[in-house]
Protein backbone atom coordinates (compact mmCIF):
# COMPACT_ATOMS: atom_id res chain seq x y z
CA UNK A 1 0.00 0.00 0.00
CA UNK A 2 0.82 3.80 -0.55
CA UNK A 3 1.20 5.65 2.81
CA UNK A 4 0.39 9.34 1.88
CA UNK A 5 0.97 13.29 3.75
CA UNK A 6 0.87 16.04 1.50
CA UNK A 7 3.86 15.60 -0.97
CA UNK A 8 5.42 12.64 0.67
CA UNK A 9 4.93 9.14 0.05
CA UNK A 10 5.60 6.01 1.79
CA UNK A 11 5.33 1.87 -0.09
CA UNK A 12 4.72 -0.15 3.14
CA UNK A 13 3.55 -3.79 2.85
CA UNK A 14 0.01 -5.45 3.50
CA UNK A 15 0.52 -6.55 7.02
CA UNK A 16 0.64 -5.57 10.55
CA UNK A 17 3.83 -3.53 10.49
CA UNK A 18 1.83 -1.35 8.05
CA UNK A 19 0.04 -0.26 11.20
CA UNK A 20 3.17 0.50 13.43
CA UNK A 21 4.22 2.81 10.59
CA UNK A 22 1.28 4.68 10.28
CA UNK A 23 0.74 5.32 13.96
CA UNK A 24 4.58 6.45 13.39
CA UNK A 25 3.88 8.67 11.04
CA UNK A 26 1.14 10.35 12.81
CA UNK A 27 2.83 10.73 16.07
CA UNK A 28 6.20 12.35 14.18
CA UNK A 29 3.22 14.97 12.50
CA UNK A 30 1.69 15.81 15.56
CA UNK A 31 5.06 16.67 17.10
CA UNK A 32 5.81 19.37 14.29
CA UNK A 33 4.25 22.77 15.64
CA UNK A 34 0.65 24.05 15.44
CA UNK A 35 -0.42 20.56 13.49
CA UNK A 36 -2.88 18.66 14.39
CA UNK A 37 -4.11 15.00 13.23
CA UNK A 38 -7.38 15.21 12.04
CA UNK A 39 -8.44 11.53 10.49
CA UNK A 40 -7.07 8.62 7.71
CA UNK A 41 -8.39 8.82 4.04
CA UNK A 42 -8.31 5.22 2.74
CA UNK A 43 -8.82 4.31 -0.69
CA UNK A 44 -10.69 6.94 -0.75
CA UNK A 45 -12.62 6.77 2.41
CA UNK A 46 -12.92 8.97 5.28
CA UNK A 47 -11.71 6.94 8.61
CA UNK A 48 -12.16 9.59 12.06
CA UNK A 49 -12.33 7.34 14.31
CA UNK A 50 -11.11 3.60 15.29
CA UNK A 51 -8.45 3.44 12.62
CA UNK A 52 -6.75 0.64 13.73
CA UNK A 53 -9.71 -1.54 13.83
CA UNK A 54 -10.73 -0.27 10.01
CA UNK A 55 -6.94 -0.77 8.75
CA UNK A 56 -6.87 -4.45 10.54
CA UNK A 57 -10.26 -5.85 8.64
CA UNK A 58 -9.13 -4.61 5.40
CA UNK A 59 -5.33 -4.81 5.74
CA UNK A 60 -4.42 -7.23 2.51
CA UNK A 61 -7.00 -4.60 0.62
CA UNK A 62 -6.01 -1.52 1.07
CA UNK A 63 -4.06 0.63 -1.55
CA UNK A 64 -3.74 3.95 -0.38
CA UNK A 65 -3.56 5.35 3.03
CA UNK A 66 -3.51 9.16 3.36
CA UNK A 67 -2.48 10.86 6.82
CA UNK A 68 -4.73 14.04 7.00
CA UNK A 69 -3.71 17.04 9.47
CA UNK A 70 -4.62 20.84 10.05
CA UNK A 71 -3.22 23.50 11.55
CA UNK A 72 -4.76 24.60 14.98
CA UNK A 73 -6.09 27.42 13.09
CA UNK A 74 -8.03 25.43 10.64
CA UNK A 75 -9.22 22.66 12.74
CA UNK A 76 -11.17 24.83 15.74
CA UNK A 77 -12.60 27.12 12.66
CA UNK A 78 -13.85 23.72 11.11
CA UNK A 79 -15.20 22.17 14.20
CA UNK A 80 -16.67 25.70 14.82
CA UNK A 81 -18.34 25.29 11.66
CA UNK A 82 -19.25 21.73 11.84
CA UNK A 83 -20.40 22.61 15.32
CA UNK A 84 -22.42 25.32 13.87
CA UNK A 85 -24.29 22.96 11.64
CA UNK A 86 -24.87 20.61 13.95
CA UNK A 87 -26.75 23.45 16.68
CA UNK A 88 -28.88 24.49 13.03
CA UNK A 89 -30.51 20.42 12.83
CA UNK A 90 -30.02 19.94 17.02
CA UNK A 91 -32.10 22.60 17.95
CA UNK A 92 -35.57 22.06 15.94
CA UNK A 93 -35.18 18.77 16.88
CA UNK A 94 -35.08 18.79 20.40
CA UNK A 95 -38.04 21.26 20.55
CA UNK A 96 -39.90 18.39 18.71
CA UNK A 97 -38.36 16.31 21.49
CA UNK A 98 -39.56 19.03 24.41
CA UNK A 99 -42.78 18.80 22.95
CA UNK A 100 -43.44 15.20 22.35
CA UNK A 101 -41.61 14.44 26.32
CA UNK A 102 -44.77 16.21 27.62
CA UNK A 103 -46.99 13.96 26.67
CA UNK A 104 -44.92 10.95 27.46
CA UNK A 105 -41.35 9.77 27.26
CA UNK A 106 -40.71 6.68 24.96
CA UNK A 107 -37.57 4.66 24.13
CA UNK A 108 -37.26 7.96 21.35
CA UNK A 109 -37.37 10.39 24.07
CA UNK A 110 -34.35 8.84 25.75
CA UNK A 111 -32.21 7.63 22.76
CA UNK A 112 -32.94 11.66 21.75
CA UNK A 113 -31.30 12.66 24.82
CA UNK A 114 -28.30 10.45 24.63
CA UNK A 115 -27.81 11.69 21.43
CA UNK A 116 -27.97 15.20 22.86
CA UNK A 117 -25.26 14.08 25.76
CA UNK A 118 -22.77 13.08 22.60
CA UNK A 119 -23.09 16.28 20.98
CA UNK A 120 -22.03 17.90 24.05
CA UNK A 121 -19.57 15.77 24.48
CA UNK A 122 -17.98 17.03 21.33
CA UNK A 123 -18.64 20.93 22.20
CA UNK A 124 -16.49 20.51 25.29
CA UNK A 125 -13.93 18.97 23.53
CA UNK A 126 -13.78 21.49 21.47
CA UNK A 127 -13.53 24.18 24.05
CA UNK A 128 -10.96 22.11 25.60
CA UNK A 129 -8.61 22.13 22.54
CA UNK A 130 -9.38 25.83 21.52
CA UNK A 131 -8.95 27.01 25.39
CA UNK A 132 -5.47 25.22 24.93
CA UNK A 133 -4.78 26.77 22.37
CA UNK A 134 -2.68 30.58 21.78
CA UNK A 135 -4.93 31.35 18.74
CA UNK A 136 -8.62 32.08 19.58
CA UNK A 137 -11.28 32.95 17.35
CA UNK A 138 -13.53 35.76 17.46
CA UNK A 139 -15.79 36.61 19.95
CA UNK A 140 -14.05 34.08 21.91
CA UNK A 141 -15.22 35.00 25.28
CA UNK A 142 -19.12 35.03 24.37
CA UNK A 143 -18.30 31.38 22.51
CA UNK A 144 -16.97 30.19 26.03
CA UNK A 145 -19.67 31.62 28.27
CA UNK A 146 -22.42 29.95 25.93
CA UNK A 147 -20.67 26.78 26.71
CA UNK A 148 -20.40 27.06 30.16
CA UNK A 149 -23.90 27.33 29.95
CA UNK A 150 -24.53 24.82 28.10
CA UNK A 151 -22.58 22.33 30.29
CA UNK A 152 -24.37 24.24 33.84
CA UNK A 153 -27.41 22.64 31.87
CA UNK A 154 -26.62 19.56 31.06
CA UNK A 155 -25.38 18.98 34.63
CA UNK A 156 -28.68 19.74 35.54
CA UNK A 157 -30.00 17.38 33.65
CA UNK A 158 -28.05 14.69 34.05
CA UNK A 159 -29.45 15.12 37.91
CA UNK A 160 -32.62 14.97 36.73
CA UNK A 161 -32.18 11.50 34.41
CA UNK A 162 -30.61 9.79 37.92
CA UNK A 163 -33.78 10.62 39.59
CA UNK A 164 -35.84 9.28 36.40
CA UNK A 165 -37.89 12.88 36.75
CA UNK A 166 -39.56 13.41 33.66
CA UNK A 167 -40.92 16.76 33.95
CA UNK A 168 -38.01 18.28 35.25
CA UNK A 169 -36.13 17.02 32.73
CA UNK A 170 -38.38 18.36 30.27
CA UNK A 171 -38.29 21.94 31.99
CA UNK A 172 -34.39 21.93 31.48
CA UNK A 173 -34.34 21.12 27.85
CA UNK A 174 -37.14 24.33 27.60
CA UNK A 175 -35.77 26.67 29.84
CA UNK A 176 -32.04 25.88 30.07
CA UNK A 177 -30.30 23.96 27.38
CA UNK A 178 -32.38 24.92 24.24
CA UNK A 179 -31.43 28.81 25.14
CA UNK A 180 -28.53 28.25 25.84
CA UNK A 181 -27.77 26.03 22.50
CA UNK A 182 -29.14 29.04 20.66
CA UNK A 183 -27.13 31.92 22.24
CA UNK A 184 -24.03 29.29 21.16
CA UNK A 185 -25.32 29.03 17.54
CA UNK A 186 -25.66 32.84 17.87
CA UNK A 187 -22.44 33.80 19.10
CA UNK A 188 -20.84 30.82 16.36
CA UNK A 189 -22.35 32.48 13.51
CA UNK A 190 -20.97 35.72 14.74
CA UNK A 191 -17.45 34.83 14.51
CA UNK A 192 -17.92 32.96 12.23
CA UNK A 193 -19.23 35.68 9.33
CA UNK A 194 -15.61 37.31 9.47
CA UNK A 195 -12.78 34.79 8.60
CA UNK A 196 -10.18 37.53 8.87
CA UNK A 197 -11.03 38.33 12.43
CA UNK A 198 -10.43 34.67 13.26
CA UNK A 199 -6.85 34.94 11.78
CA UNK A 200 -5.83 38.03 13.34
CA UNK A 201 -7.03 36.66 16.64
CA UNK A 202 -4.62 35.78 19.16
């Protein structure tokens, strides 16, 4: 197979050592300053997550494996953006959610919430990268906020899942995390709208 980064290539054989390499590879990358590893393209795929188990089922296969990294800079204003997209489809759908968990709360009502609890997962990962980071995008400080409200809510309803309290855990998607997922999407979309700001930003 073809082990590929930008303009370098790499022939590496069909077996496990193929592996070794690439996790090789990918560690020397994310040494080099302000890079980041961001996922595997192979043959032509997009692989984000569990490489190792996707390289290992289709090791004797595989003809091209490309090693795909960003700079800080590009990867928080890509997650913002992907982040961004995900608030626009997240938030009419838990107001469907809200509405329907009035009524009652079926096995959709709860599968919609874990769902929910990934999502934030990923926003505070973000915020953990980007407040590690020396480059900070725009509006920064109202991005932050909105997530620390976000998480103040989900907290709250996390209490209210251990206590199986269905009302108050519809009250907290209403009055607490839906607000607070749209002053996010808000202050997103504000920095957003100005790419140059985001570069100058420091």
């Amino acid at each position: 197979m073809k082990l590929l980064h930008k303009q370098t290539s790499y022939t590496v054989e069909n077996d496990t050592s193929a592996i070794h390499f690439i996790y090789e590879k990918v560690n020397e990358l994310i040494q080099q300053e302000n890079t980041v590893f961001s996922h595997l393209v192979i043959d032509n795929q997009e692989i984000y997550e569990e490489h190792e188990a996707y390289i290992s089922k289709h090791l004797q296969e595989i003809l091209q494996v490309e090693i795909v990294t960003h700079s800080k800079q590009e990867m928080i204003w890509e997650t913002m953006d992907s982040i961004n997209d995900y608030l626009k489809r997240a938030i009419p759908a838990l107001k469907e959610l809200i509405d329907a968990s009035y009524h009652t709360f079926t096995k959709q009502t709860w599968e919609g919430i874990d769902q929910l609890a990934e999502g934030m997962q990923w926003i505070l990962q973000f915020n953990m990268f980007t407040k590690a980071s020396k480059i900070k995008p725009a509006y920064w400080e109202n991005i932050e906020e909105s997530i620390s409200t976000c998480e103040q809510g989900f907290k709250a309803l996390m209490e209210g899942i251990e206590t199986k309290d269905t009302v108050l855990i519809s009250d907290i998607l209403s009055y607490e995390v839906v607000p607070a997922y749209e002053s996010l999407e808000n202050n997103l979309e504000k920095s957003l709208e100005d790419r140059e700001l985001f570069k100058n930003a420091n």
